[in-house]
N, C-alpha and C. Protein backbone atom coordinates (compact mmCIF):
# COMPACT_ATOMS: atom_id res chain seq x y z
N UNK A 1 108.05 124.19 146.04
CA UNK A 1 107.27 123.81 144.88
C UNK A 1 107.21 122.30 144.82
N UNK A 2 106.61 121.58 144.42
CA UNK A 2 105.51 120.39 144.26
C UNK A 2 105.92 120.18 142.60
N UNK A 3 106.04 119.14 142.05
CA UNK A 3 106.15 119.31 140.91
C UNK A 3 105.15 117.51 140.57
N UNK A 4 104.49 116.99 139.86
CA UNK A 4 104.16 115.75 139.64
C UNK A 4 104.93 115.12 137.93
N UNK A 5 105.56 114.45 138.55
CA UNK A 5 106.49 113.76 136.96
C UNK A 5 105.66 113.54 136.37
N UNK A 6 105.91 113.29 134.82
CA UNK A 6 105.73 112.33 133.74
C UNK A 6 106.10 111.23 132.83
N UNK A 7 105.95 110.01 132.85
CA UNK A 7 106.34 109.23 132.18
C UNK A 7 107.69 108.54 132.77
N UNK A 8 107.90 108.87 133.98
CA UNK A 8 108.78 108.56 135.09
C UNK A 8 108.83 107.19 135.74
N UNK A 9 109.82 106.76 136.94
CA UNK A 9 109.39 106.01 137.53
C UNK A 9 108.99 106.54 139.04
N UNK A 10 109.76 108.20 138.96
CA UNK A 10 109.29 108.88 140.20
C UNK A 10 108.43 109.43 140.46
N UNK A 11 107.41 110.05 141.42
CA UNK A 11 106.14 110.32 140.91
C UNK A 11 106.14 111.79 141.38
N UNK A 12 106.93 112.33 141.67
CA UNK A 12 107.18 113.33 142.23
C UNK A 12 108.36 114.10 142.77
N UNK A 13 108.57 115.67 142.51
CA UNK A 13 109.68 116.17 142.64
C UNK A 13 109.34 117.50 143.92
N UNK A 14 109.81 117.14 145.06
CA UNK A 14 109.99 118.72 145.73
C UNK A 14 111.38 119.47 145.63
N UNK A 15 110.41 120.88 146.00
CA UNK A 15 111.81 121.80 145.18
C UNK A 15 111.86 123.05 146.14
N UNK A 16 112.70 123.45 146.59
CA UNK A 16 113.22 125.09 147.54
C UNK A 16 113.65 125.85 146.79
N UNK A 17 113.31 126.75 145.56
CA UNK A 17 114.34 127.79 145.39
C UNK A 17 114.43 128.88 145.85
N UNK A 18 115.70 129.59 146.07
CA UNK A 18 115.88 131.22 146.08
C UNK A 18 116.49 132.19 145.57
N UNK A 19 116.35 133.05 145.14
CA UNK A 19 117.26 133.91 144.44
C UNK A 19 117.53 133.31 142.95
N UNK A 20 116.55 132.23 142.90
CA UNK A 20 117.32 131.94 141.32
C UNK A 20 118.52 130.51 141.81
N UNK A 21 118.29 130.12 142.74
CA UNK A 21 119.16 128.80 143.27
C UNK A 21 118.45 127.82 143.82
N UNK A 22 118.95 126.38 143.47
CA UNK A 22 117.97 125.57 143.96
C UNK A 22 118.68 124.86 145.64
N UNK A 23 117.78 125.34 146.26
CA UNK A 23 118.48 124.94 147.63
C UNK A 23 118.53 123.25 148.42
N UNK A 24 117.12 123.04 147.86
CA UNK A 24 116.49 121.42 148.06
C UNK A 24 116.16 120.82 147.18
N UNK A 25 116.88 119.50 146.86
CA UNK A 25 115.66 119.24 145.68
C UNK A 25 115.24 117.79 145.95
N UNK A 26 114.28 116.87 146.00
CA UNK A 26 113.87 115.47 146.81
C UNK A 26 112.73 115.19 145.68
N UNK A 27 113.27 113.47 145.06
CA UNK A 27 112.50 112.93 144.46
C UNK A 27 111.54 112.35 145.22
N UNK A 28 110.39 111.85 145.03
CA UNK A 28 109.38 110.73 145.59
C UNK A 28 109.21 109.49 144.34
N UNK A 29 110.09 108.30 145.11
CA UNK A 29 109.89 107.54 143.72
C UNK A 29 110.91 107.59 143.37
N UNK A 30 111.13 106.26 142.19
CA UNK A 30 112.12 106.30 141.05
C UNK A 30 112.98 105.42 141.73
N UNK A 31 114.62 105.77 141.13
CA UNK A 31 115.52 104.80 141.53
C UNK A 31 116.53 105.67 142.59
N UNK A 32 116.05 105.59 143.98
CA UNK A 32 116.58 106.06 144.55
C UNK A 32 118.09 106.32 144.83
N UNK A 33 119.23 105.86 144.46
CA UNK A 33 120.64 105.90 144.58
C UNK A 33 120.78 107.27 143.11
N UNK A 34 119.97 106.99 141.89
CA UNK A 34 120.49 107.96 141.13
C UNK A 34 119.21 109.62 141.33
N UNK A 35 118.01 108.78 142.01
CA UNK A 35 117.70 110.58 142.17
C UNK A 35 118.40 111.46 143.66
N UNK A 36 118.34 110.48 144.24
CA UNK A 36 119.27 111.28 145.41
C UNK A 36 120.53 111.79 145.02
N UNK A 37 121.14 111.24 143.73
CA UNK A 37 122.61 111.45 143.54
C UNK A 37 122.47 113.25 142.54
N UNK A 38 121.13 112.80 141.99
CA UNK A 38 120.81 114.12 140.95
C UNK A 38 120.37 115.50 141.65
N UNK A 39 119.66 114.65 142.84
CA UNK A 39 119.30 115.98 143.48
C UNK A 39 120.40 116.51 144.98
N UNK A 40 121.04 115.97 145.04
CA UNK A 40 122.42 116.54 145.63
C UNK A 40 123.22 117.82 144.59
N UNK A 41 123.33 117.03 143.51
CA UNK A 41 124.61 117.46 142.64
C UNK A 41 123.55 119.15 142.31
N UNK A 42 122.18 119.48 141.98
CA UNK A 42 121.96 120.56 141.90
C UNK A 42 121.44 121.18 142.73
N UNK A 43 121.53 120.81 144.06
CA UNK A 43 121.64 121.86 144.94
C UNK A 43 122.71 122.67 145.09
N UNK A 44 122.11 124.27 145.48
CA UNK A 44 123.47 125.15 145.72
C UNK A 44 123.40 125.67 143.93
N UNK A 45 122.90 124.94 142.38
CA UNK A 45 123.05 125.35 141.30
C UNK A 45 121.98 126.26 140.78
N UNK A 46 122.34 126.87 140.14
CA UNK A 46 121.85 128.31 139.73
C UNK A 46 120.78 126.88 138.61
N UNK A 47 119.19 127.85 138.74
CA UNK A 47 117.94 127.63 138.02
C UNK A 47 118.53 126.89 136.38
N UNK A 48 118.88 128.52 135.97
CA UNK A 48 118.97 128.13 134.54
C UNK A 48 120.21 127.03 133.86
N UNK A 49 121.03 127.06 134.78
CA UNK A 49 122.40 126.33 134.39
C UNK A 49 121.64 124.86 134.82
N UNK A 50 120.99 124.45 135.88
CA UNK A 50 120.14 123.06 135.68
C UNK A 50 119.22 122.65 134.71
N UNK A 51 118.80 123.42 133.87
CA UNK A 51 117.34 123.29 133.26
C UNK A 51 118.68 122.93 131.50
N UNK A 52 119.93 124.04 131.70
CA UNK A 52 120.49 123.68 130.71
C UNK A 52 121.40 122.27 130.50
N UNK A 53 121.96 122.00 132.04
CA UNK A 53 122.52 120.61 131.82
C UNK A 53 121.57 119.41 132.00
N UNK A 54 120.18 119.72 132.48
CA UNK A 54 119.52 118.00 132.50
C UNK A 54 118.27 118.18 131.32
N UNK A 55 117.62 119.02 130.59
CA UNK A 55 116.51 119.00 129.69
C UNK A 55 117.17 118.49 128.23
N UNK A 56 116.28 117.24 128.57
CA UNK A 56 116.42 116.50 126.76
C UNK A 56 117.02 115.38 127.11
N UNK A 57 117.58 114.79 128.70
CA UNK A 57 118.28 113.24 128.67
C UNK A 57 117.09 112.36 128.66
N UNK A 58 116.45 111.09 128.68
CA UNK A 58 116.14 110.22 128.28
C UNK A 58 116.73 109.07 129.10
N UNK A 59 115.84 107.86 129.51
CA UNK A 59 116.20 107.02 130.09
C UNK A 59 115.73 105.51 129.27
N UNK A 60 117.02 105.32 128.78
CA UNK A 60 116.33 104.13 127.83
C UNK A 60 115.32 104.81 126.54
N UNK A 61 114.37 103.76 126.29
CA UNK A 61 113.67 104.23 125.10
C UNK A 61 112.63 104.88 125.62
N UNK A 62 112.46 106.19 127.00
CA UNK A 62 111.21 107.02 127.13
C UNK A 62 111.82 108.23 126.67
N UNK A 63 111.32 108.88 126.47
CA UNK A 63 111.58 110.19 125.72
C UNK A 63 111.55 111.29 126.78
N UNK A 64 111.98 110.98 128.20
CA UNK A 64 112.47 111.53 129.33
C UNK A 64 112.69 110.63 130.25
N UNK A 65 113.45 111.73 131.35
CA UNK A 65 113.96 110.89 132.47
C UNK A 65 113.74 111.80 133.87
N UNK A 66 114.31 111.18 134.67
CA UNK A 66 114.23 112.24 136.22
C UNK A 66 114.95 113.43 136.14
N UNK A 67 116.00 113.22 135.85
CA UNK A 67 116.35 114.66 135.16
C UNK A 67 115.75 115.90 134.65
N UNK A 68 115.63 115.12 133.55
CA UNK A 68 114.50 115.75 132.34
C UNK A 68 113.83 115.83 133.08
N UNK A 69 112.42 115.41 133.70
CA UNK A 69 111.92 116.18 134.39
C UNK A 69 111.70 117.34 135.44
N UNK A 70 112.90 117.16 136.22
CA UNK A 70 113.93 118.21 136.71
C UNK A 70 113.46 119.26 136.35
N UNK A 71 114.19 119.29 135.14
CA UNK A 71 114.36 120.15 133.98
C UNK A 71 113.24 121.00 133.85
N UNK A 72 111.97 119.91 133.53
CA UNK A 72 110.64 120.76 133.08
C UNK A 72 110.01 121.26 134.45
N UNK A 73 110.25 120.76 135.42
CA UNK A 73 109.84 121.22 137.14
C UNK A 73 110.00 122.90 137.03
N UNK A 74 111.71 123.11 136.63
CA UNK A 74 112.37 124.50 136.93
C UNK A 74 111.63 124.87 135.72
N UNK A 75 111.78 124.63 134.67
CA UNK A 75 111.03 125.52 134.00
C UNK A 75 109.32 126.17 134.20
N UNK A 76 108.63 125.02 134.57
CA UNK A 76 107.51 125.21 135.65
C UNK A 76 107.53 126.70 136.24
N UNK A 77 108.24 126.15 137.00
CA UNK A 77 108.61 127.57 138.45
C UNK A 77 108.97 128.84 137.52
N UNK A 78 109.89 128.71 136.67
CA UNK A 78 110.10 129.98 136.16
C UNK A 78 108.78 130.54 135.38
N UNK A 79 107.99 130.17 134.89
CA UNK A 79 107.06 130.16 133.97
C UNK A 79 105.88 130.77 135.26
N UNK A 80 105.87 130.43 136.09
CA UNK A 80 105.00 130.78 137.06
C UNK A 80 105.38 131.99 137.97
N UNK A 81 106.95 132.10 138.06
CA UNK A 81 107.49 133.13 138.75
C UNK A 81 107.46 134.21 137.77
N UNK A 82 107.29 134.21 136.57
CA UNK A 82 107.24 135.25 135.60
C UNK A 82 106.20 136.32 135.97
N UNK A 83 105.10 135.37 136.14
CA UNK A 83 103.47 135.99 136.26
C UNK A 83 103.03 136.98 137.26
């Protein structure tokens, strides 16, 4: 999955899941030392337990962050895997 940020400095999120696990996850963009560090730490983590520890952080005064977008990526996918 392909995801395009918002309000970011990254402009883009790729994503591998399976089974409900995120296997890959690779920013394009942003501040590379902390999205590489974000998208390490949830690989191997179950969908919903990511969407519950990164949705709603904030970077400075934007009202999201790479995370947070993360966040809304997986929810994306789930929202689409529903259908």
């Amino acid at each position: 999955m392909n995801y395009k940020t918002h309000g970011v400095c990254s402009r883009e999120i790729h994503l591998d899941i399976e089974n409900g696990k995120i296997i890959h996850a690779e920013f394009v963009g942003g501040c590379s030392g902390n999205t590489q560090g974000v998208a390490r730490l949830v690989e191997g983590m179950d969908v919903d337990e990511a969407i519950r520890r990164l949705e709603g952080i904030h970077c400075g005064p934007r009202p999201t962050s790479c995370p947070d977008q993360l966040a809304q990526a997986l929810k994306q996918y789930k929202d689409q895997a529903s259908i």
